[in-house]
PDB file of N, CA and C in Angstrom:
ATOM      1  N   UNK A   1      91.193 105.050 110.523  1.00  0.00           N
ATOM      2  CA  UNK A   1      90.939 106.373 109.982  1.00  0.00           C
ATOM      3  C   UNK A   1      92.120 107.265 110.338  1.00  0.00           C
ATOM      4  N   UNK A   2      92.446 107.823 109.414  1.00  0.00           N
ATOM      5  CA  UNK A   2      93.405 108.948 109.387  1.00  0.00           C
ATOM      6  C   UNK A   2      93.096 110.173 111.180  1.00  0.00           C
ATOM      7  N   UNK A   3      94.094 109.856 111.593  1.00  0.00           N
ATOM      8  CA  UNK A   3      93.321 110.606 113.177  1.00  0.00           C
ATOM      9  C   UNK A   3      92.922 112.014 113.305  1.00  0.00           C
ATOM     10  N   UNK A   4      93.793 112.777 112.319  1.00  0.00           N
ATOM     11  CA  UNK A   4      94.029 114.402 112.057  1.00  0.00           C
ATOM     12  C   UNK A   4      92.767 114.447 111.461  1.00  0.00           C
ATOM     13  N   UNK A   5      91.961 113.602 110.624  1.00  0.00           N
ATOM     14  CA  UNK A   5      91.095 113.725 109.845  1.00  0.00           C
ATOM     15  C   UNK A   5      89.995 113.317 110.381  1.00  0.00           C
ATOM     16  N   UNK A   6      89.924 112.229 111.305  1.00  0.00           N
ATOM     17  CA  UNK A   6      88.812 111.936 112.005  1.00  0.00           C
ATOM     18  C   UNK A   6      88.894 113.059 113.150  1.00  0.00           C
ATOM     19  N   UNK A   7      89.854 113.732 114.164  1.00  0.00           N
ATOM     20  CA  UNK A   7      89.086 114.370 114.958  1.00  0.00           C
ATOM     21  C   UNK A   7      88.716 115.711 114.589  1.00  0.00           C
ATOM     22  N   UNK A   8      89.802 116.664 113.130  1.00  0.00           N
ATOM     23  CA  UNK A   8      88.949 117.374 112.841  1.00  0.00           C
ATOM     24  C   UNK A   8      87.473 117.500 112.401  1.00  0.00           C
ATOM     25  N   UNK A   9      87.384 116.266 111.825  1.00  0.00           N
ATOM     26  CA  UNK A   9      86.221 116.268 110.938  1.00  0.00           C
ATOM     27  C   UNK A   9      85.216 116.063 111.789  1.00  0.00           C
ATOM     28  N   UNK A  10      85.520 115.457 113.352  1.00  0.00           N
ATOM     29  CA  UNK A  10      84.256 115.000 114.181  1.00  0.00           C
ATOM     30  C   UNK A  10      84.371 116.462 114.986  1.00  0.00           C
ATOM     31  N   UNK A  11      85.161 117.186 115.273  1.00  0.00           N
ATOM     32  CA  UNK A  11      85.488 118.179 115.878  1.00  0.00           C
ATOM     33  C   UNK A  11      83.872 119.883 114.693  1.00  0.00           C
ATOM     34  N   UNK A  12      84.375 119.299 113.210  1.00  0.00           N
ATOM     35  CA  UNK A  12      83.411 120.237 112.787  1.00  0.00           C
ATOM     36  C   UNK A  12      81.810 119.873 112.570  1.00  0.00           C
ATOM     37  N   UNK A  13      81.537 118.251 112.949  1.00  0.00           N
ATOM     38  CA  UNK A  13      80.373 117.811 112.837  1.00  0.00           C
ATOM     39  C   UNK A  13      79.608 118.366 113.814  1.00  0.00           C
ATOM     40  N   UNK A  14      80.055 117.888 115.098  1.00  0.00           N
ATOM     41  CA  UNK A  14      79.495 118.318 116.420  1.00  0.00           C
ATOM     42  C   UNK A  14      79.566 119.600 116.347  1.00  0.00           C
ATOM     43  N   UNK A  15      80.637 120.704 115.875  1.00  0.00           N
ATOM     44  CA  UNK A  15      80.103 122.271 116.000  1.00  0.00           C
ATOM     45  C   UNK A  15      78.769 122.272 115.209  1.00  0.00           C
ATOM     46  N   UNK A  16      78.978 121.646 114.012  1.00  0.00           N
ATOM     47  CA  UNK A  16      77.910 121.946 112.979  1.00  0.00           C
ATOM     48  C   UNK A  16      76.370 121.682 113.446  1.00  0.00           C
ATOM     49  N   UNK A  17      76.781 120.742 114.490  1.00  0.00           N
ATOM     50  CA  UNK A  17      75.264 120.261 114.650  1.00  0.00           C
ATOM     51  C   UNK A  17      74.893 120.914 115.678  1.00  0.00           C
ATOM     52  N   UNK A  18      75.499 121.504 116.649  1.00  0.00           N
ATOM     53  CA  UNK A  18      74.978 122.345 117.600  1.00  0.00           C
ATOM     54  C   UNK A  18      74.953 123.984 117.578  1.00  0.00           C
ATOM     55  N   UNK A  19      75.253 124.368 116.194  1.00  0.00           N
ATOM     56  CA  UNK A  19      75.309 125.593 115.915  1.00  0.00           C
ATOM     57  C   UNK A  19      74.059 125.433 115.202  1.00  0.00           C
ATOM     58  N   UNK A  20      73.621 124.110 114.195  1.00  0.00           N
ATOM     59  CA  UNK A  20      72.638 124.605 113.327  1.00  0.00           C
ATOM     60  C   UNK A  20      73.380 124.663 111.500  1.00  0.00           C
ATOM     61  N   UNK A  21      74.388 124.557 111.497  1.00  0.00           N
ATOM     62  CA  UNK A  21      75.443 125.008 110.500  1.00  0.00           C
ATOM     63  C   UNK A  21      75.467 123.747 109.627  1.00  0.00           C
ATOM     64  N   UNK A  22      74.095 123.173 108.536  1.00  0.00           N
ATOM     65  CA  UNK A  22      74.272 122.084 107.831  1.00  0.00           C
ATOM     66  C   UNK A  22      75.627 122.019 106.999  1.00  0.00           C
ATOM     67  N   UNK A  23      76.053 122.862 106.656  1.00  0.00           N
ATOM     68  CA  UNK A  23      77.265 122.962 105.706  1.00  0.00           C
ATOM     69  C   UNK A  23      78.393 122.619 106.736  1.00  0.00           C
ATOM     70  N   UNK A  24      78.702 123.411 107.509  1.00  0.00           N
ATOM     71  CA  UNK A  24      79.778 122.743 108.384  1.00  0.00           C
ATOM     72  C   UNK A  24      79.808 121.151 109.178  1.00  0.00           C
ATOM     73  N   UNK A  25      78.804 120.755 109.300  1.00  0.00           N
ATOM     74  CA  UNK A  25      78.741 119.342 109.256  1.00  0.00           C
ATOM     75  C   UNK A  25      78.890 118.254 108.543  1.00  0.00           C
ATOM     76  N   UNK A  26      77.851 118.767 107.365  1.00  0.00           N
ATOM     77  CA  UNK A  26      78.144 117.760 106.132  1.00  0.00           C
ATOM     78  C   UNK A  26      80.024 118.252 105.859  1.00  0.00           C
ATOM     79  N   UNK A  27      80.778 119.153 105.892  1.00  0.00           N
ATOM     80  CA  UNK A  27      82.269 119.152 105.724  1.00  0.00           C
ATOM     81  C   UNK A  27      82.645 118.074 106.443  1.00  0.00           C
ATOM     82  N   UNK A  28      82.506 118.020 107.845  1.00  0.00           N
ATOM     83  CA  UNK A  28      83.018 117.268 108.882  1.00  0.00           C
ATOM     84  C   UNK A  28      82.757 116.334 108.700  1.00  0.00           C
ATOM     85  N   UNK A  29      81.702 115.769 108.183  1.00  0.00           N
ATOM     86  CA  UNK A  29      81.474 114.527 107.687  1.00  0.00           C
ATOM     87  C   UNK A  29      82.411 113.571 106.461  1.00  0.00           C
ATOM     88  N   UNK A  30      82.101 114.547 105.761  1.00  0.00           N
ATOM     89  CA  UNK A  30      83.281 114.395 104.814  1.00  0.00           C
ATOM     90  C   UNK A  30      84.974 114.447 104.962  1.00  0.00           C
ATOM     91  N   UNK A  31      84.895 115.132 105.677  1.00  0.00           N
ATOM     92  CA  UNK A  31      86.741 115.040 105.935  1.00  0.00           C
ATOM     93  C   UNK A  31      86.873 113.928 106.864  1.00  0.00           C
ATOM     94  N   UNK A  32      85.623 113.463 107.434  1.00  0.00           N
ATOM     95  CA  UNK A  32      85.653 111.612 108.114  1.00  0.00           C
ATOM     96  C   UNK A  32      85.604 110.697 106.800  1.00  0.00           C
ATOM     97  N   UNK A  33      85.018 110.715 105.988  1.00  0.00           N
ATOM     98  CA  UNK A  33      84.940 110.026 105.080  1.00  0.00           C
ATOM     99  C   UNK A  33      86.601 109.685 104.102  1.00  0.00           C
ATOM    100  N   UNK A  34      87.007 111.250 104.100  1.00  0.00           N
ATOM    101  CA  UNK A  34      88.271 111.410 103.194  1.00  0.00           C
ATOM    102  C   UNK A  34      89.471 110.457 104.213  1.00  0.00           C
ATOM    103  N   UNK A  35      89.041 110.774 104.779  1.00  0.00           N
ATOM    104  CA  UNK A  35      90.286 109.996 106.257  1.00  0.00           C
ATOM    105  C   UNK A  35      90.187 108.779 105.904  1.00  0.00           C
ATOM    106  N   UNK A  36      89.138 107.740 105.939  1.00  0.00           N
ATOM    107  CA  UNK A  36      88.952 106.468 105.751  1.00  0.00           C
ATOM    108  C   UNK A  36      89.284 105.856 104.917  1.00  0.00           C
ATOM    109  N   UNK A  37      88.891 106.851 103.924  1.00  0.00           N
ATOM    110  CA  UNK A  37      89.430 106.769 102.037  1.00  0.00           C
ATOM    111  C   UNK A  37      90.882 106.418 101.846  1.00  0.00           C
ATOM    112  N   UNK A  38      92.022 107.855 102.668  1.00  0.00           N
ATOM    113  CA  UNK A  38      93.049 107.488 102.808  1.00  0.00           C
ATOM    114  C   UNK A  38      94.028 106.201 103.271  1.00  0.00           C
ATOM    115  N   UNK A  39      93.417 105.793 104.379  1.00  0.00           N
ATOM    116  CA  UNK A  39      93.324 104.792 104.877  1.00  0.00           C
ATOM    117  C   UNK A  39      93.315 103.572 103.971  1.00  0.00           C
ATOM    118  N   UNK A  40      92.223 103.169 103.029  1.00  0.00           N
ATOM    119  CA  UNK A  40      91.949 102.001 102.569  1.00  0.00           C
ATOM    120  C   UNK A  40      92.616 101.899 101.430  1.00  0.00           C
ATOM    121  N   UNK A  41      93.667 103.451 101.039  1.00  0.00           N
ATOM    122  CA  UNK A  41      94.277 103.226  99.993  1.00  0.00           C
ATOM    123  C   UNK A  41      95.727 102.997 100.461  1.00  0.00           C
ATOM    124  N   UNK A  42      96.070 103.611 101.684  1.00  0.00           N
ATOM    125  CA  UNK A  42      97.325 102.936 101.992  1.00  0.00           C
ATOM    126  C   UNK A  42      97.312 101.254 102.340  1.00  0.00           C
ATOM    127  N   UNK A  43      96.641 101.127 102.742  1.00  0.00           N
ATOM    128  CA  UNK A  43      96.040  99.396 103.351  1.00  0.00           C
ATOM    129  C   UNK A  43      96.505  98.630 101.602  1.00  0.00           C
ATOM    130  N   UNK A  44      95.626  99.361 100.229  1.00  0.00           N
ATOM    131  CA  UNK A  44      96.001  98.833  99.166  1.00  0.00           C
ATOM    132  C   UNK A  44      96.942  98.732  98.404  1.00  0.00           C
ATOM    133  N   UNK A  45      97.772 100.007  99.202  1.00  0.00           N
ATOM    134  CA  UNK A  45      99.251  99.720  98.749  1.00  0.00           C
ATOM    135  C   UNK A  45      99.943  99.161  99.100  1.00  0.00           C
ATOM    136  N   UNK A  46     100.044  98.965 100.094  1.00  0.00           N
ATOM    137  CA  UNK A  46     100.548  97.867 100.975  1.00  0.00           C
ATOM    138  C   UNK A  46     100.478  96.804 100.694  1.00  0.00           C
ATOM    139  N   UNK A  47      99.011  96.174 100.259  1.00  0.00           N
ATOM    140  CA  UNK A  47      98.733  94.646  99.880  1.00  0.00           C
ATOM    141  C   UNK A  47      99.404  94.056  98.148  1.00  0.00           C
ATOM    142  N   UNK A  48      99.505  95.394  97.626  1.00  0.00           N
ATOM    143  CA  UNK A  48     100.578  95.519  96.222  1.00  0.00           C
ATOM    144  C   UNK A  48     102.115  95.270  96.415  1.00  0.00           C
ATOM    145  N   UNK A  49     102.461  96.162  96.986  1.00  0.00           N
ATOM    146  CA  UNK A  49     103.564  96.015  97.563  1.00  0.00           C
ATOM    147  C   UNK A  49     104.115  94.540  98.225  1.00  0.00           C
ATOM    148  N   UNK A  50     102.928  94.459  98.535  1.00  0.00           N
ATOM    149  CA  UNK A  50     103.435  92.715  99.274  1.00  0.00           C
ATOM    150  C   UNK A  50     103.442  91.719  98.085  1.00  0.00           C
ATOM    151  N   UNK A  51     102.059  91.944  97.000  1.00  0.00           N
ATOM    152  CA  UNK A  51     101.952  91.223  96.142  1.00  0.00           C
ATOM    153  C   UNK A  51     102.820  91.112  95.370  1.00  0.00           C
ATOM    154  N   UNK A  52     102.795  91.951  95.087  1.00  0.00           N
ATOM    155  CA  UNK A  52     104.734  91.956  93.632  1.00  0.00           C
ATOM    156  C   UNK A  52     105.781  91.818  94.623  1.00  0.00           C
ATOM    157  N   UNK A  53     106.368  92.376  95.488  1.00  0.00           N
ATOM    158  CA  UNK A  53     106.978  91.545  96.485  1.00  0.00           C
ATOM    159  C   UNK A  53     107.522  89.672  96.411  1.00  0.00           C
ATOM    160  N   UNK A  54     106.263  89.174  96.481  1.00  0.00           N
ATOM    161  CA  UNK A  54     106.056  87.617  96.573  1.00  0.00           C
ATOM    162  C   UNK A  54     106.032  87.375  95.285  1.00  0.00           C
ATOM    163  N   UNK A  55     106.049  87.855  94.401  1.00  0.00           N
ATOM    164  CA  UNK A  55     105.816  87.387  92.552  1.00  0.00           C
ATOM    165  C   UNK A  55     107.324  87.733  92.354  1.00  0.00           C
ATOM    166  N   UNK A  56     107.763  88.508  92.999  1.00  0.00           N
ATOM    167  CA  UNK A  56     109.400  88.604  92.719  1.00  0.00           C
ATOM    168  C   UNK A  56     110.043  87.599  93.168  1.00  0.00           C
ATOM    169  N   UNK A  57     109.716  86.783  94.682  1.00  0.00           N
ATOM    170  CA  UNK A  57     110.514  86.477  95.349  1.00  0.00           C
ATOM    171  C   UNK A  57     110.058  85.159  94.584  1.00  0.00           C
ATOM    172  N   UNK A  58     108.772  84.293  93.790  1.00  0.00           N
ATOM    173  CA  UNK A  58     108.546  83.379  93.456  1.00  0.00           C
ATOM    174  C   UNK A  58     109.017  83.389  91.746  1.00  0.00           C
ATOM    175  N   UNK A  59     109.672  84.227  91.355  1.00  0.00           N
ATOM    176  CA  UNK A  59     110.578  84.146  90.105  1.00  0.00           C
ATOM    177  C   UNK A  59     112.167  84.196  90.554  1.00  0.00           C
ATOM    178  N   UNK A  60     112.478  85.045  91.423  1.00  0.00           N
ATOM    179  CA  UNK A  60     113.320  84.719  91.605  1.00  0.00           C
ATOM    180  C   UNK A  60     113.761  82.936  92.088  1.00  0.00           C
ATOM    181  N   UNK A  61     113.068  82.583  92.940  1.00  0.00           N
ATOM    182  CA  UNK A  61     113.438  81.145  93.365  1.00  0.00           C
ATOM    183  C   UNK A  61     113.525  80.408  91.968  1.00  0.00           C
ATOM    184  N   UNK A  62     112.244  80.753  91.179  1.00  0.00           N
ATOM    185  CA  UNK A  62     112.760  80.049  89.739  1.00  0.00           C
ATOM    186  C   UNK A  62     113.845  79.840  88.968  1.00  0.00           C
ATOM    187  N   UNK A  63     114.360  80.851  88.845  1.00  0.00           N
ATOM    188  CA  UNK A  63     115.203  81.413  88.504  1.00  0.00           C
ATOM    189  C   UNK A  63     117.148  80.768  88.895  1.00  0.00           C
ATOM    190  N   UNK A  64     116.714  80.343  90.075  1.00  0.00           N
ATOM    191  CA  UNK A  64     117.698  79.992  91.169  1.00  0.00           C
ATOM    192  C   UNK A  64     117.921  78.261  91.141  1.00  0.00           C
ATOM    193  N   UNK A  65     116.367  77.974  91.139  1.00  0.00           N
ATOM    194  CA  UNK A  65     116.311  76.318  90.684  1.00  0.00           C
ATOM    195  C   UNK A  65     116.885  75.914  89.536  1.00  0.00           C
ATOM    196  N   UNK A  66     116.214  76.437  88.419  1.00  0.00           N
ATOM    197  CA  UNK A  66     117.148  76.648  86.742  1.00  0.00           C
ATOM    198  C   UNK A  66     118.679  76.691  86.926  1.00  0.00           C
ATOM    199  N   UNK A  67     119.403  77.616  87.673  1.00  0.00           N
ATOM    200  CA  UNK A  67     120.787  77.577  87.683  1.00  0.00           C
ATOM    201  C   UNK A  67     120.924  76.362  88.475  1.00  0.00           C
ATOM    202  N   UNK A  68     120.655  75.864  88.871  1.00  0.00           N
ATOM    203  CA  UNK A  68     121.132  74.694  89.993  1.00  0.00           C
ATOM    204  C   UNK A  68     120.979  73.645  89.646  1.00  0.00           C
ATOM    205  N   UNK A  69     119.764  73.499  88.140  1.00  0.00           N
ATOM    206  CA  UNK A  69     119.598  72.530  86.993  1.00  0.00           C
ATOM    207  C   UNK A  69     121.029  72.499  86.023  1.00  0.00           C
ATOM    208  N   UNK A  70     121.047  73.545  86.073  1.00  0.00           N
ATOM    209  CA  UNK A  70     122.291  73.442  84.776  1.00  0.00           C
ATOM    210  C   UNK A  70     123.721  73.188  85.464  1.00  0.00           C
ATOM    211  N   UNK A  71     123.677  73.240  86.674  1.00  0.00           N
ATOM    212  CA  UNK A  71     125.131  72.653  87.140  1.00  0.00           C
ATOM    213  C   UNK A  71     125.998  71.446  87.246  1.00  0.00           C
ATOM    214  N   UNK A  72     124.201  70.335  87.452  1.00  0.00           N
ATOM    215  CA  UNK A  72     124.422  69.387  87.335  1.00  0.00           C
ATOM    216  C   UNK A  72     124.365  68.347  86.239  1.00  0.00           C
TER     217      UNK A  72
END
């Protein structure tokens, strides 16, 4: 979880819940939620990034074999 986002957000839950303040909790809740969110989308870019990554690097080798066909 995004840390700025998890301790604000746990930072406004716990006010919320000991003030009484449903709205400021359910926020805090949510800006835990948005944190996680962030999170699982960098995690998915990442796993893209790797993926085309390796689809490059497995055309390129193709690519490399072919020339090394035609030399001989």
């Amino acid at each position: 979880m995004s840390l700025k986002d998890d301790i604000s957000g746990k930072a406004k839950e716990v006010t919320g819940k000991v003030t009484g303040d449903q709205e400021l909790e359910a926020k805090g809740k949510a800006q835990q939620l948005a944190g996680d969110v962030k999170d699982k989308i960098a995690e998915a870019k990442d796993d893209i990034g790797d993926a085309v990554n390796k689809g490059l690097d497995t055309v390129r080798d193709g690519l490399n074999d072919k020339d090394e066909e035609k030399k001989r």
